[in-house]
N, C-alpha and C. Protein backbone atom coordinates (compact mmCIF):
# COMPACT_ATOMS: atom_id res chain seq x y z
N UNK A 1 46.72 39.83 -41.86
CA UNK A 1 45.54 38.99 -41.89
C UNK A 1 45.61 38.00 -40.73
N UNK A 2 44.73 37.84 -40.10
CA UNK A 2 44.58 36.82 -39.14
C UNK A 2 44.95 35.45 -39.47
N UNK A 3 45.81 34.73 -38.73
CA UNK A 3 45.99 33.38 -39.04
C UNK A 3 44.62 32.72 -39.28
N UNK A 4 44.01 32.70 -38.28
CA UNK A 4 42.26 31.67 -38.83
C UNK A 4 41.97 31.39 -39.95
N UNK A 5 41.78 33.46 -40.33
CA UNK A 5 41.13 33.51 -41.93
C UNK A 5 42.29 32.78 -42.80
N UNK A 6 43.78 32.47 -42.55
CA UNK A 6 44.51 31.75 -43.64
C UNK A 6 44.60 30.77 -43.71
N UNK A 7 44.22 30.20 -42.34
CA UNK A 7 44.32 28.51 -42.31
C UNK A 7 43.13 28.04 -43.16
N UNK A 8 41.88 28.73 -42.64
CA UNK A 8 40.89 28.35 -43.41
C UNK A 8 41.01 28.47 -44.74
N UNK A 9 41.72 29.40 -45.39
CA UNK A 9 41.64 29.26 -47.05
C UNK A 9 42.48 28.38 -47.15
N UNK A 10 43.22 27.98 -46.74
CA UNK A 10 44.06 26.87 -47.61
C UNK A 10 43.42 25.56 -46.86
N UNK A 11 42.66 25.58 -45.52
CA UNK A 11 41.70 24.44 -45.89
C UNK A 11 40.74 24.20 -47.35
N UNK A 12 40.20 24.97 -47.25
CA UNK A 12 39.48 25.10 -48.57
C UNK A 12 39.93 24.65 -49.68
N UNK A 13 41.46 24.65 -50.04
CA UNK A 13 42.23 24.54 -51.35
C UNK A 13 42.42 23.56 -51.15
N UNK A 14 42.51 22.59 -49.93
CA UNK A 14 43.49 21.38 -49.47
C UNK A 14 42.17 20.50 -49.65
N UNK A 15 40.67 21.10 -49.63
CA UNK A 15 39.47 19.93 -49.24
C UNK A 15 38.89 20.18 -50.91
N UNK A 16 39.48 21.01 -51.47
CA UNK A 16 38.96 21.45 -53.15
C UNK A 16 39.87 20.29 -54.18
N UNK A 17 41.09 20.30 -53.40
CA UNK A 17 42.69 19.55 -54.25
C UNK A 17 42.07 18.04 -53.89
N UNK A 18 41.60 17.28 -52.78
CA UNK A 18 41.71 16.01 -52.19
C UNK A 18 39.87 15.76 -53.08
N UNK A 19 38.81 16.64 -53.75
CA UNK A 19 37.73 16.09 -53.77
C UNK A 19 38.22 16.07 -55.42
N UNK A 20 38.73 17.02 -56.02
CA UNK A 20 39.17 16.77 -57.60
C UNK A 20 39.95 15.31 -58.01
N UNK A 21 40.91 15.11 -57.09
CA UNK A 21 41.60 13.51 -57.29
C UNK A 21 40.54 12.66 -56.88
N UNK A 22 39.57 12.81 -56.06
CA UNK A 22 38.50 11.44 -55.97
C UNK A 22 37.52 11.68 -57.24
N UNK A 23 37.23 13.11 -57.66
CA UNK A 23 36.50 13.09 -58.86
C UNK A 23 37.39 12.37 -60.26
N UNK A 24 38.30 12.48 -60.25
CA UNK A 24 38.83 12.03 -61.06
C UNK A 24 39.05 10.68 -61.02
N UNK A 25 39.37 10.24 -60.25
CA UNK A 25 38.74 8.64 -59.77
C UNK A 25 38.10 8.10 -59.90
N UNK A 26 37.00 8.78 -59.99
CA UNK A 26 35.01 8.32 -60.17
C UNK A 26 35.34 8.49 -61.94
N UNK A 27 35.75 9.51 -62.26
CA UNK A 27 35.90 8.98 -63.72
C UNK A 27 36.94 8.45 -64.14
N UNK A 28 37.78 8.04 -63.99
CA UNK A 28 38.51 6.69 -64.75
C UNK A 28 37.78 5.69 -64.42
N UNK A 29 37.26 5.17 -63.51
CA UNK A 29 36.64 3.94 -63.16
C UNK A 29 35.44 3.99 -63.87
N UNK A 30 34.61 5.08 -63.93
CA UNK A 30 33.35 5.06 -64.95
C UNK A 30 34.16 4.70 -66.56
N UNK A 31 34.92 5.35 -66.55
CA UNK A 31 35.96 5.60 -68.60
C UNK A 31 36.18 3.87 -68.37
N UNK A 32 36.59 2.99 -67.13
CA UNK A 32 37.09 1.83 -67.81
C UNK A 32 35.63 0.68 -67.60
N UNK A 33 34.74 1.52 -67.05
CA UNK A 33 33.78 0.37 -66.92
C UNK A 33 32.88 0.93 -68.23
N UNK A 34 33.31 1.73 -69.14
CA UNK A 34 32.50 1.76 -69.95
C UNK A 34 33.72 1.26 -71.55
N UNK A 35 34.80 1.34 -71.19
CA UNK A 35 35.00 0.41 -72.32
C UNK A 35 35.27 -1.25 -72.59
N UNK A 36 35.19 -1.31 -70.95
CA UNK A 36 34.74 -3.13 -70.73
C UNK A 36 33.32 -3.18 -71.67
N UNK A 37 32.87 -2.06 -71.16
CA UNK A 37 31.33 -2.69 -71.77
C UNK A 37 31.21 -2.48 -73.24
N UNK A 38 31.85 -1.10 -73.72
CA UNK A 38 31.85 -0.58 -75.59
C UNK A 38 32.27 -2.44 -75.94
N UNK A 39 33.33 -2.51 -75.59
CA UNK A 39 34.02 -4.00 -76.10
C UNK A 39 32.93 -5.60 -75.87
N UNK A 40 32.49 -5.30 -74.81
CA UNK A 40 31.61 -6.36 -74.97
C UNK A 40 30.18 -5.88 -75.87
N UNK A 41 29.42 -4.95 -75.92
CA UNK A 41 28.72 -4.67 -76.72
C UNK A 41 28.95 -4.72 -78.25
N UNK A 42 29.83 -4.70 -78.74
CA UNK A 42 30.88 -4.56 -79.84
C UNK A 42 31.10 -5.94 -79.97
N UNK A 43 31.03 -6.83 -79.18
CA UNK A 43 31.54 -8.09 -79.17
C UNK A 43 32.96 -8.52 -79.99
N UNK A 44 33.41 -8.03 -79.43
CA UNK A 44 35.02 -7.23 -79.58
C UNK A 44 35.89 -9.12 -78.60
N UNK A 45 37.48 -9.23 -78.98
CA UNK A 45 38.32 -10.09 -78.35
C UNK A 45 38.51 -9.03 -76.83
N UNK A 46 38.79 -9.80 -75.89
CA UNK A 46 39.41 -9.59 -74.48
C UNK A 46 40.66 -9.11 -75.06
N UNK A 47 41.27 -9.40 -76.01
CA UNK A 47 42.34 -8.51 -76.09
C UNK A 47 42.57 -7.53 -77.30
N UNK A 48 41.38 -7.03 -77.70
CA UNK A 48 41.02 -5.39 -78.27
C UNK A 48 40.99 -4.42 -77.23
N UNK A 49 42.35 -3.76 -78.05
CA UNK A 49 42.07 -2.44 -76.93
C UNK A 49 43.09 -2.99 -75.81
N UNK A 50 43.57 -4.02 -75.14
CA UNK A 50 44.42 -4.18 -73.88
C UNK A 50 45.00 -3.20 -73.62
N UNK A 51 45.85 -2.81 -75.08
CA UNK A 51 46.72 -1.30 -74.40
C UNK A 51 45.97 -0.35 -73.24
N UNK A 52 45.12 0.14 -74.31
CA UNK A 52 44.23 1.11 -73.48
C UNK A 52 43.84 0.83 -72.47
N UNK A 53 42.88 -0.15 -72.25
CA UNK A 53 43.10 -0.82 -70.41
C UNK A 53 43.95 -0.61 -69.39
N UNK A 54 45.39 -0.88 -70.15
CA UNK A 54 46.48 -1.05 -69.57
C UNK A 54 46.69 0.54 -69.12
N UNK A 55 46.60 1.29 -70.02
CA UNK A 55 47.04 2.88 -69.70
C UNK A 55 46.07 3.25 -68.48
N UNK A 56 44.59 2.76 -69.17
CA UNK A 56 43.66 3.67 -67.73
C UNK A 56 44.11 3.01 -66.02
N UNK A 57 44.23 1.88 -66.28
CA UNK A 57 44.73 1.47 -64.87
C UNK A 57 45.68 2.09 -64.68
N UNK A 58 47.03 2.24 -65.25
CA UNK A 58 48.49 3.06 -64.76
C UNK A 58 47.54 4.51 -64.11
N UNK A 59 46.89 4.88 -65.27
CA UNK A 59 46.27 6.59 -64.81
C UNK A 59 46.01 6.66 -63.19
N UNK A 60 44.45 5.38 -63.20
CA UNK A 60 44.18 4.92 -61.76
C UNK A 60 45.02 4.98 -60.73
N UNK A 61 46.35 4.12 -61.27
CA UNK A 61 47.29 3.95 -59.84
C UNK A 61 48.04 4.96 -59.51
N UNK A 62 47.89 5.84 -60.68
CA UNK A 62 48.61 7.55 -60.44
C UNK A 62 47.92 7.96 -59.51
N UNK A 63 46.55 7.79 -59.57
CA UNK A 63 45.55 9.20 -58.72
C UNK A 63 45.47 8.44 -57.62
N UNK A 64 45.56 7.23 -57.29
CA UNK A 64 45.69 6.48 -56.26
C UNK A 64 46.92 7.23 -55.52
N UNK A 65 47.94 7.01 -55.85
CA UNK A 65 48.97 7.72 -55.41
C UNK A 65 49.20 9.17 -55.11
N UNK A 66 48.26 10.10 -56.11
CA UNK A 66 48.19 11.63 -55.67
C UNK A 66 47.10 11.57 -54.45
N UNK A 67 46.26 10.67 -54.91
CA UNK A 67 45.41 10.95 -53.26
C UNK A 67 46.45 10.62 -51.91
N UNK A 68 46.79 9.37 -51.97
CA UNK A 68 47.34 9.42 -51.00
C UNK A 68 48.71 10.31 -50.78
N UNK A 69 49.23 10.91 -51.31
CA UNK A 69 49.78 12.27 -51.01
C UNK A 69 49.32 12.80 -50.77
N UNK A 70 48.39 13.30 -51.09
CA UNK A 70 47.82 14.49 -50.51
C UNK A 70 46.81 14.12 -48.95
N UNK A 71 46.67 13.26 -48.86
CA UNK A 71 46.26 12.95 -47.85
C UNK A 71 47.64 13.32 -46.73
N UNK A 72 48.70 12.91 -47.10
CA UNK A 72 49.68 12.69 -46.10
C UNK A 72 49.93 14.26 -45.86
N UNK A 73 49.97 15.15 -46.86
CA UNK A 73 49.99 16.53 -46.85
C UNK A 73 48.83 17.33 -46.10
N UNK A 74 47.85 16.85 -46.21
CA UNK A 74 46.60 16.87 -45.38
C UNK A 74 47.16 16.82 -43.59
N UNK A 75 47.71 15.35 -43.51
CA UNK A 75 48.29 15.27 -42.01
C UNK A 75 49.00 16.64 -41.80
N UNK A 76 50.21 16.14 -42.45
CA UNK A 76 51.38 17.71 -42.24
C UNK A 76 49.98 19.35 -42.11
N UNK A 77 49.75 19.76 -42.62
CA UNK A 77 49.15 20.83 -42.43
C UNK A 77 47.96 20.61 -41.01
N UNK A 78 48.03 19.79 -40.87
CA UNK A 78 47.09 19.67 -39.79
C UNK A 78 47.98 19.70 -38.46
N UNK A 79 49.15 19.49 -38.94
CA UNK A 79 50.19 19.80 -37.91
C UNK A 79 50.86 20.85 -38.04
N UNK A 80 50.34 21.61 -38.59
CA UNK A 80 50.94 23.00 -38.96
C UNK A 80 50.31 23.77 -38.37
N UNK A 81 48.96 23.75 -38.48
CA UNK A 81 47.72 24.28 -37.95
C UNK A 81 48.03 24.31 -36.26
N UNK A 82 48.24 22.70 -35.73
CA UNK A 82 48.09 23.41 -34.55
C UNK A 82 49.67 24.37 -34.08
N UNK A 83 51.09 23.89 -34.20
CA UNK A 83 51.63 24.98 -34.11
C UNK A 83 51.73 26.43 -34.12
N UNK A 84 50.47 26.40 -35.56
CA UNK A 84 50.29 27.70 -35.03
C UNK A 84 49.53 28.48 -34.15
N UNK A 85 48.96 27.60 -33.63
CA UNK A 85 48.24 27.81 -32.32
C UNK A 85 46.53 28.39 -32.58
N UNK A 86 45.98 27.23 -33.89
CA UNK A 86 44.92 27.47 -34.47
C UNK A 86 44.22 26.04 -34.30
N UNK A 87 42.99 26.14 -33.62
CA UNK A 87 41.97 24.82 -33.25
C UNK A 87 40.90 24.68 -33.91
N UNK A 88 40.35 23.65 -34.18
CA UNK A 88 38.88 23.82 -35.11
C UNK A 88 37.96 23.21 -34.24
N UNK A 89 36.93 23.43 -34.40
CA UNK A 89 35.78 23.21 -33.66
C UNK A 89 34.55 22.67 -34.69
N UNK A 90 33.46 22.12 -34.57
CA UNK A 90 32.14 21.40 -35.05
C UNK A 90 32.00 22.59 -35.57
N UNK A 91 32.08 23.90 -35.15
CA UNK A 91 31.16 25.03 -35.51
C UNK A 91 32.21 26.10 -36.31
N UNK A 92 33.56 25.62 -36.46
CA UNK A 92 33.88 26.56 -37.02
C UNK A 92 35.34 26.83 -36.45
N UNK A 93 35.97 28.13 -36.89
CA UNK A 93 37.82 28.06 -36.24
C UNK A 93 38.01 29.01 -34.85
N UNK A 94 38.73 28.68 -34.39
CA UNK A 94 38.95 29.95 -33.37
C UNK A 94 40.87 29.21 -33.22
N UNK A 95 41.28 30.85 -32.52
CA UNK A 95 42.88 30.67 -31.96
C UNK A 95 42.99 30.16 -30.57
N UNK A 96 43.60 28.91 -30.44
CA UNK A 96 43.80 28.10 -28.97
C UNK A 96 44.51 29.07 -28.14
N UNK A 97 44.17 29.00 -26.77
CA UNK A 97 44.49 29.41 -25.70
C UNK A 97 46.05 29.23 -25.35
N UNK A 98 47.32 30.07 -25.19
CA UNK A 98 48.64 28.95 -25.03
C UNK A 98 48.51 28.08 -24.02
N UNK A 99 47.84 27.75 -22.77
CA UNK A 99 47.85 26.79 -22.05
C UNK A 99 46.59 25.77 -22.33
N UNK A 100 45.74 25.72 -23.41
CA UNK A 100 44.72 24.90 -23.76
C UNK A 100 45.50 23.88 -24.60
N UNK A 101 45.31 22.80 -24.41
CA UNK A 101 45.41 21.37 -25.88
C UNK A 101 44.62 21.19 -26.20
N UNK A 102 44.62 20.58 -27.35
CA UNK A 102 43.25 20.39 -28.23
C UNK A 102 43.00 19.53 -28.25
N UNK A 103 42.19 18.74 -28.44
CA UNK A 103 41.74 17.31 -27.97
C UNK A 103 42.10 16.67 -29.53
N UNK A 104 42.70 15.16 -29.21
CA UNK A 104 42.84 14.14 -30.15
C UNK A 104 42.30 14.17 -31.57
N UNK A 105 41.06 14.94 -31.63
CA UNK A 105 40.23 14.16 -32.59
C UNK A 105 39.66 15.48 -33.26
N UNK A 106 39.81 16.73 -32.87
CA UNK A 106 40.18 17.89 -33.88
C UNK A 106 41.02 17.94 -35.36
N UNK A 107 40.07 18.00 -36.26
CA UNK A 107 40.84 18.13 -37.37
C UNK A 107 40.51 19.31 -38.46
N UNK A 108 41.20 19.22 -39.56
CA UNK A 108 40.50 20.39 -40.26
C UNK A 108 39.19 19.65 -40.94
N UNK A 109 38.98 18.15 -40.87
CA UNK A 109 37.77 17.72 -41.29
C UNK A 109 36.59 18.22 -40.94
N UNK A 110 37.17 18.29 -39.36
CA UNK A 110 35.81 18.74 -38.95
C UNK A 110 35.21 19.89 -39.30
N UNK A 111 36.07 20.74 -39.59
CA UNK A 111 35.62 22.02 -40.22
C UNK A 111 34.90 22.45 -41.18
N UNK A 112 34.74 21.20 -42.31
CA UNK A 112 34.12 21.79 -43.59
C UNK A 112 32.81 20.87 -43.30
């Protein structure tokens, strides 16, 4: 199989893996802004429920932390990519020339 076609699928897996941890993000932050509010609607104490607070933030600072892994894994493969002598372009992938460099600001972002 052509390197291109493989880089590109595991772009795909790498831009599928990095949008699930921000989705998941968007919901803990929706899950804790809605039991700030169950509790104030409820007219509930500031400290009903703390535990639970307490857990969804730890969750938060987890996915905080898997994003930014995977971000950093993001770098690494982007340095993998070009070793293997694979460039991305606005329009799509092609295999670099051995005497071409790729300019600074090529990434697999640009790709999707």
């Amino acid at each position: 199989m052509e390197k291109v076609f493989v880089v590109k699928r595991v772009a795909g897996k790498l831009h599928g893996a990095e949008a699930a941890i921000d989705a998941a993000m968007v919901q803990a932050a929706d899950l804790m802004a809605d039991l700030v509010q169950a509790r104030k609607d409820l007219g509930l104490s500031p400290t009903f429920g703390a535990n639970v607070t307490t857990k969804v933030v730890e969750a938060m600072a987890a996915l905080s932390e898997a994003r930014q892994t995977m971000v950093a894994a993001h770098a690494d493969l982007d340095e993998t990519r070009l070793r293997l002598g694979v460039r991305t372009k606005m329009m799509g992938w092609e295999l670099k020339e051995a005497s071409a460099v790729p300019a600074a600001d090529e990434s697999l972002a640009e790709a999707s």
